[in-house]
N, C-alpha and C. Protein backbone atom coordinates (compact mmCIF):
# COMPACT_ATOMS: atom_id res chain seq x y z
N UNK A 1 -51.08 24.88 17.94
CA UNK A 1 -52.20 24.43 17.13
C UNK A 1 -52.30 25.33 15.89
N UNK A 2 -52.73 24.78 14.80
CA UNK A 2 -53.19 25.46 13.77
C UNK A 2 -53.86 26.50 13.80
N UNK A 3 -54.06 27.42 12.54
CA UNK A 3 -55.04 28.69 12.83
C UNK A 3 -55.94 28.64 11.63
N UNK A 4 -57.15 28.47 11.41
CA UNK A 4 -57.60 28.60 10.38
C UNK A 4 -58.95 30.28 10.15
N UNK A 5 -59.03 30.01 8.86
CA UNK A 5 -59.62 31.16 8.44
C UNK A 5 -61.14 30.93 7.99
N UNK A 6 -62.77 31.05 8.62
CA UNK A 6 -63.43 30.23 8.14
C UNK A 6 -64.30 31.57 7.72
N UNK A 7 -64.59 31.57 6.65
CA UNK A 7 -65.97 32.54 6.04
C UNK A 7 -66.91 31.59 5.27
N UNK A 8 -67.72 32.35 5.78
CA UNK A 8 -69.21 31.63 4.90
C UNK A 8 -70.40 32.74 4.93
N UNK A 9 -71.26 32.42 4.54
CA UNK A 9 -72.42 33.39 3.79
C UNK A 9 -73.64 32.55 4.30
N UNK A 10 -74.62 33.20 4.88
CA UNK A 10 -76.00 32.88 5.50
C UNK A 10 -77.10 32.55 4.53
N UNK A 11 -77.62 31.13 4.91
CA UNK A 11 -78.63 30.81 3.69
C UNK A 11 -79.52 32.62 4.38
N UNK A 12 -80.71 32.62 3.13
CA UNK A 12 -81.61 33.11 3.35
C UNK A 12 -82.54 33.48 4.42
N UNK A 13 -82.83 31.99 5.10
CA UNK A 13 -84.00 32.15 6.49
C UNK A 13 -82.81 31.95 7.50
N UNK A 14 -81.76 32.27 7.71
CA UNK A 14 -80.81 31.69 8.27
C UNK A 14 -80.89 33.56 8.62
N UNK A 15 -80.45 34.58 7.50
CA UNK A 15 -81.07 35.80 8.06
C UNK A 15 -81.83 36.37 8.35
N UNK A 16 -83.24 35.93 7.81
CA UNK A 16 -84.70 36.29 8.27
C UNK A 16 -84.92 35.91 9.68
N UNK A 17 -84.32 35.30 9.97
CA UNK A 17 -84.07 34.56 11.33
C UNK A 17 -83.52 35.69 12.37
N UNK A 18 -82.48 35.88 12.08
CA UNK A 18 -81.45 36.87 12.86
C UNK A 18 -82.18 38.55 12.68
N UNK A 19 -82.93 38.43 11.97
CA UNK A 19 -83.26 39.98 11.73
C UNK A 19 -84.41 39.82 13.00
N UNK A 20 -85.33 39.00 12.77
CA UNK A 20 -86.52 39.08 13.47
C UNK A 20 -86.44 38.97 15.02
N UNK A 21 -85.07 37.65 15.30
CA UNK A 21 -84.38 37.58 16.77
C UNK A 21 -83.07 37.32 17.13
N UNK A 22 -82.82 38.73 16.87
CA UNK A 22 -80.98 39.06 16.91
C UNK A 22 -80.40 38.12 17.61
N UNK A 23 -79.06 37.53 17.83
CA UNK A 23 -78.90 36.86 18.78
C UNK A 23 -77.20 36.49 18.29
N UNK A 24 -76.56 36.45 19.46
CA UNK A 24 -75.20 36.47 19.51
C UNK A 24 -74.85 35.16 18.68
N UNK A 25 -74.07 35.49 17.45
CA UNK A 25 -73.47 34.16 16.74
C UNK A 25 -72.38 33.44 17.52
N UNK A 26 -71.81 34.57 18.03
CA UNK A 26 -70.10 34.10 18.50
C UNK A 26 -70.34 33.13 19.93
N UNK A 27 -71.36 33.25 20.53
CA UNK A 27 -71.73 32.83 21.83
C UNK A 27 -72.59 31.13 21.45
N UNK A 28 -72.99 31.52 20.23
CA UNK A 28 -73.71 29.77 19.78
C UNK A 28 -72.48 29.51 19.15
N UNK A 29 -71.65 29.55 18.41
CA UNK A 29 -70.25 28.93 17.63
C UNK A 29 -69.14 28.59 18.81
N UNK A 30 -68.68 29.52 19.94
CA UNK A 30 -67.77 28.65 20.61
C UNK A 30 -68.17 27.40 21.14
N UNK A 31 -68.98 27.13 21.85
CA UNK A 31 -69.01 25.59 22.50
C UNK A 31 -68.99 24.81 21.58
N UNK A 32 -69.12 24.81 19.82
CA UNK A 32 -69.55 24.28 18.71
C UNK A 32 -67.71 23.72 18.74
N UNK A 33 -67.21 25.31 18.72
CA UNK A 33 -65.38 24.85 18.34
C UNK A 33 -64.96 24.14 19.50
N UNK A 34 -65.11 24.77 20.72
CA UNK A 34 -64.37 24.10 21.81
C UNK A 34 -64.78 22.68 21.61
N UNK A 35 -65.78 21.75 21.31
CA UNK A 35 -66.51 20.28 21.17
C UNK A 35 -64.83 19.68 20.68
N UNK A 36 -64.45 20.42 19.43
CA UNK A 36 -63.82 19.93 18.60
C UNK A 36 -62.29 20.00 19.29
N UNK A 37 -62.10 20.41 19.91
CA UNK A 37 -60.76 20.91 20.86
C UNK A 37 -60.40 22.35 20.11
N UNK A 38 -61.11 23.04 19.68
CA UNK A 38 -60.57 24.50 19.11
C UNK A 38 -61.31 25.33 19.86
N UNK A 39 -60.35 26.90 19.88
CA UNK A 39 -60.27 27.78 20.03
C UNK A 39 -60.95 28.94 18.79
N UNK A 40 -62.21 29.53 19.40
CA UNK A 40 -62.37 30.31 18.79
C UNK A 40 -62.01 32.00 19.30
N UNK A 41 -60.91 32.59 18.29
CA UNK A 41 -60.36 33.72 18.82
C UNK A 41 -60.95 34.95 18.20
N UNK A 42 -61.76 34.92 17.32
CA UNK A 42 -62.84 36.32 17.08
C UNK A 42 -63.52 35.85 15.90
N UNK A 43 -64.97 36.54 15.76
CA UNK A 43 -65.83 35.97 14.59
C UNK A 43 -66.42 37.49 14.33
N UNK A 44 -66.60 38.27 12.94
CA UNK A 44 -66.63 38.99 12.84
C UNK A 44 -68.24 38.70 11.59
N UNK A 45 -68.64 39.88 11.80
CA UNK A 45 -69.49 39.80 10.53
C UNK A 45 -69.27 40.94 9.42
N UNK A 46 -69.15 40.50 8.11
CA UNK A 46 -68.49 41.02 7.07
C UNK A 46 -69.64 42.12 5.84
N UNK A 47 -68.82 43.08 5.56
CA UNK A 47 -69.34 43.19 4.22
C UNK A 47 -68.81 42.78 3.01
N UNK A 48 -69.93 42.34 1.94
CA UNK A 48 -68.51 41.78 1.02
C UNK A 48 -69.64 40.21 0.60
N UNK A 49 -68.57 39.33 -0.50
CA UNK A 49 -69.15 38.00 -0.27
C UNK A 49 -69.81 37.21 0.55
N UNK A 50 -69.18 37.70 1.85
CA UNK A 50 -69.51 36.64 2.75
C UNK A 50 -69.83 37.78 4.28
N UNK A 51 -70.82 36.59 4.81
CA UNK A 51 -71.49 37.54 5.93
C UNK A 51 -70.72 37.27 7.22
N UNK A 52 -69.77 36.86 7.27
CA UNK A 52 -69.04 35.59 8.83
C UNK A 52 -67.71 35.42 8.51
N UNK A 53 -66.41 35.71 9.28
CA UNK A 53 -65.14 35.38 9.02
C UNK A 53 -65.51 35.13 10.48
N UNK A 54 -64.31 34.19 10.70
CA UNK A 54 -64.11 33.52 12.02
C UNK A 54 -62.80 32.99 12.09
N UNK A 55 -61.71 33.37 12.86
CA UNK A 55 -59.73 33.05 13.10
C UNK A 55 -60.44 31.56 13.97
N UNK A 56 -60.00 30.68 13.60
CA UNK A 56 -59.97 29.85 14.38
C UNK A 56 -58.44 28.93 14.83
N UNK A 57 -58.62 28.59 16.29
CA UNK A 57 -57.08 27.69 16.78
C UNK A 57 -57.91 26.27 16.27
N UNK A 58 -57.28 24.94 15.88
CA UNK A 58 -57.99 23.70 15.85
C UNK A 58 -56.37 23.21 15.98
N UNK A 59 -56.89 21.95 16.79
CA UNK A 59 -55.69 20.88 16.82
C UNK A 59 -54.91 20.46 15.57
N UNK A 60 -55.93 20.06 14.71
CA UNK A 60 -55.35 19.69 13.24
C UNK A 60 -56.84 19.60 12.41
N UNK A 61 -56.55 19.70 11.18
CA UNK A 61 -57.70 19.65 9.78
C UNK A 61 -58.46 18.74 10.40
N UNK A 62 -58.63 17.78 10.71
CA UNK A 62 -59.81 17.03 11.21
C UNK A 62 -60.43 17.67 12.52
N UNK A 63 -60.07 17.92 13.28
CA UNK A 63 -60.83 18.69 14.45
C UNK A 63 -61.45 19.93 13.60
N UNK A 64 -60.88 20.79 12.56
CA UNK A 64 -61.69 22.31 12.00
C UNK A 64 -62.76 21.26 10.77
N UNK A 65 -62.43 20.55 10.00
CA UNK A 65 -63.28 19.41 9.46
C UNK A 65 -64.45 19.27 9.48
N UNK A 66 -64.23 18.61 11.17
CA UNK A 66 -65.37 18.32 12.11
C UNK A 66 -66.27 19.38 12.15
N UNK A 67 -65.75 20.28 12.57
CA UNK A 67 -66.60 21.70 13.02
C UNK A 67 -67.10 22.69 11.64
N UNK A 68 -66.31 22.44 10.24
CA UNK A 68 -66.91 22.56 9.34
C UNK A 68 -68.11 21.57 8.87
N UNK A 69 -68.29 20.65 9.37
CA UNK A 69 -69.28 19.59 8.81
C UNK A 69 -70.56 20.27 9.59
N UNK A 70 -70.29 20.28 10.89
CA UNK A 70 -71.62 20.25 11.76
C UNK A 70 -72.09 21.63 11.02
N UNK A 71 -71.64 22.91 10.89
CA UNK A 71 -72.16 23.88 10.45
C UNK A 71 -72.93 23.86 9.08
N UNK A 72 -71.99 23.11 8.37
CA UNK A 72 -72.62 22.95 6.94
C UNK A 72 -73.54 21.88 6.66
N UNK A 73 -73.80 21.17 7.81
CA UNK A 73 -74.87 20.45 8.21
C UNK A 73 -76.47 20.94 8.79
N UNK A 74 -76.07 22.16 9.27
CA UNK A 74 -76.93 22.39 10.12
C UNK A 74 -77.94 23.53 8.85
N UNK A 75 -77.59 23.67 8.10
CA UNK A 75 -78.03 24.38 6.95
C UNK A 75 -78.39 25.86 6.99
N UNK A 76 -77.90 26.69 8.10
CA UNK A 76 -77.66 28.18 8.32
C UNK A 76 -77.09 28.82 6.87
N UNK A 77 -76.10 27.82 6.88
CA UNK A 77 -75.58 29.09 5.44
C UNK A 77 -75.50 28.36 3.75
N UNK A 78 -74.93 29.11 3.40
CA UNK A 78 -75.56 28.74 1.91
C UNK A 78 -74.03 28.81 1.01
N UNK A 79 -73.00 28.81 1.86
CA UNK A 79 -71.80 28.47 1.08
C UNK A 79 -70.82 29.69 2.44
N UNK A 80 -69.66 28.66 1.59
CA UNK A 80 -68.10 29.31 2.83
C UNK A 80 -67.12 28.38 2.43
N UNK A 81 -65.73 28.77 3.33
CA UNK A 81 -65.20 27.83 2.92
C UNK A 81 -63.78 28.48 3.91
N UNK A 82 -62.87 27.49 4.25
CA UNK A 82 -62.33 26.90 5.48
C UNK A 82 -60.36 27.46 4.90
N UNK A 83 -59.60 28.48 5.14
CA UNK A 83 -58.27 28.83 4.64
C UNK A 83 -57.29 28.40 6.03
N UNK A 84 -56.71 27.36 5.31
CA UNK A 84 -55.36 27.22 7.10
C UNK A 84 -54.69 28.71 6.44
N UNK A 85 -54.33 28.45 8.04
CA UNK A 85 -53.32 29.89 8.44
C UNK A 85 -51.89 29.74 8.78
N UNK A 86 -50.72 30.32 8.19
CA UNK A 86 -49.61 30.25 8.78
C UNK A 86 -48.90 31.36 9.63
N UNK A 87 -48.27 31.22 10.59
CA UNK A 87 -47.78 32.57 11.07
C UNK A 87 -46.64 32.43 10.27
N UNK A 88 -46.24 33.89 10.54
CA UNK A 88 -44.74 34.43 9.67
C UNK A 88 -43.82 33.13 10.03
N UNK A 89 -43.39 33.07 11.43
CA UNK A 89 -42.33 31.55 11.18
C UNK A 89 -42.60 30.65 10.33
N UNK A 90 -44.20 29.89 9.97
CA UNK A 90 -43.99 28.62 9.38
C UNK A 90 -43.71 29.24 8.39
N UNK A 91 -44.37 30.55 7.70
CA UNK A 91 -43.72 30.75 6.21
C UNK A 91 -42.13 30.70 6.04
N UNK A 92 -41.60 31.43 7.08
CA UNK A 92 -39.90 31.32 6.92
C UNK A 92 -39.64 30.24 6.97
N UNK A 93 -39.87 29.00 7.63
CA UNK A 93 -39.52 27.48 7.61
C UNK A 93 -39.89 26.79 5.73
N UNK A 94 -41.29 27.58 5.36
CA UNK A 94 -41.90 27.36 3.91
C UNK A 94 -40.25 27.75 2.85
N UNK A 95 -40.08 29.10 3.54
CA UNK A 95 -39.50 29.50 2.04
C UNK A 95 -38.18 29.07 2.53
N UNK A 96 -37.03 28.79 3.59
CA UNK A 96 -35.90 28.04 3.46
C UNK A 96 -36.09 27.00 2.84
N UNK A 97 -37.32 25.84 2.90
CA UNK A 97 -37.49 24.44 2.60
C UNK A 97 -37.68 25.12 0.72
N UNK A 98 -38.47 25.94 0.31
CA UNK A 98 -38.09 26.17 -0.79
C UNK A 98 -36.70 26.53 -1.55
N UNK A 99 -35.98 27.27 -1.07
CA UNK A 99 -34.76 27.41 -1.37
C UNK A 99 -34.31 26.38 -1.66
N UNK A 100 -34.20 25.24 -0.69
CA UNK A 100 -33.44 24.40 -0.80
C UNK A 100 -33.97 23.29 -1.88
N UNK A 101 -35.02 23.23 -1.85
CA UNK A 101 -35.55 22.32 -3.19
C UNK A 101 -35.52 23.70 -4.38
N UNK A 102 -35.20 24.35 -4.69
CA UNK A 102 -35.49 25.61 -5.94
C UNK A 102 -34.52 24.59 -7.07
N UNK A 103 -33.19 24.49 -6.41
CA UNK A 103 -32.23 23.80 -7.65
C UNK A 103 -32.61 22.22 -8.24
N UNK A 104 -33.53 21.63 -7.45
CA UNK A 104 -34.01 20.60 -7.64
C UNK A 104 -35.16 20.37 -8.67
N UNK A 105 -35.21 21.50 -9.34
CA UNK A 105 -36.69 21.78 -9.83
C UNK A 105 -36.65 22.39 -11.11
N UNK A 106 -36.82 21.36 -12.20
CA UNK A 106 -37.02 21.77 -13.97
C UNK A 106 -37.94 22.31 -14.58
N UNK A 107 -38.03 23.85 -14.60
CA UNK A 107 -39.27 24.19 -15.25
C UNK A 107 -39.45 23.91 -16.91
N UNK A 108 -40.73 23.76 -17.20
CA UNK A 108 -40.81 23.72 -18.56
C UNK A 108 -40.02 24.46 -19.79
N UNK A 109 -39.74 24.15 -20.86
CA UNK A 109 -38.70 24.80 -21.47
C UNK A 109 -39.49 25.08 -22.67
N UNK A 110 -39.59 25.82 -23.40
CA UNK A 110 -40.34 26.29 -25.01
C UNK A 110 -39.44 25.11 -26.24
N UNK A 111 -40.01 25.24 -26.83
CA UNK A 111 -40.12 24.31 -27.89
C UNK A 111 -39.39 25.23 -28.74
């Protein structure tokens, strides 16, 4: 299965919330992924842009999709956004398939 990369950033009362009654994110987000047939393999909270990174396994873009909709539905956060993941093999499969198209390929030329 795929691996994706999900960060996003907490609306406002979405932290006023969590300050006032702490409460495990990672424990409300898995049954959210598993719904979707994914695997959630660690959710971290960040400093930086964004308050939430999360590795996720999903069957394919529509199953992580899915599970991006319901969140960004549910109006907790106030922006994020969803990076597929490759392991080192698919990149080596990436860059032979590049090689082999490289000679196939006319870059622009100056005038």
């Amino acid at each position: 299965m795929p691996f994706y990369m999900f960060q996003a950033r907490y609306a406002p009362h979405a932290l006023k919330t969590m300050i006032e009654n702490p409460q495990d994110r990672e424990a409300a987000a898995r049954p959210m992924i598993e719904a979707v047939g994914g695997k959630l393999h660690s959710l971290f909270f960040c400093m930086g842009s964004d308050d939430v990174v999360a590795i996720i396994e999903a069957p394919n873009d529509a199953a992580m999709t899915a599970g991006s909709l319901v969140v960004g539905a549910s109006g907790a956060f106030s922006g994020g956004s969803t990076t597929k993941l490759m392991t080192a093999g698919e990149a080596m499969e990436a860059m032979k398939t590049a090689q082999t198209a490289a000679s196939k390929y006319t870059p622009p030329t100056g005038g």
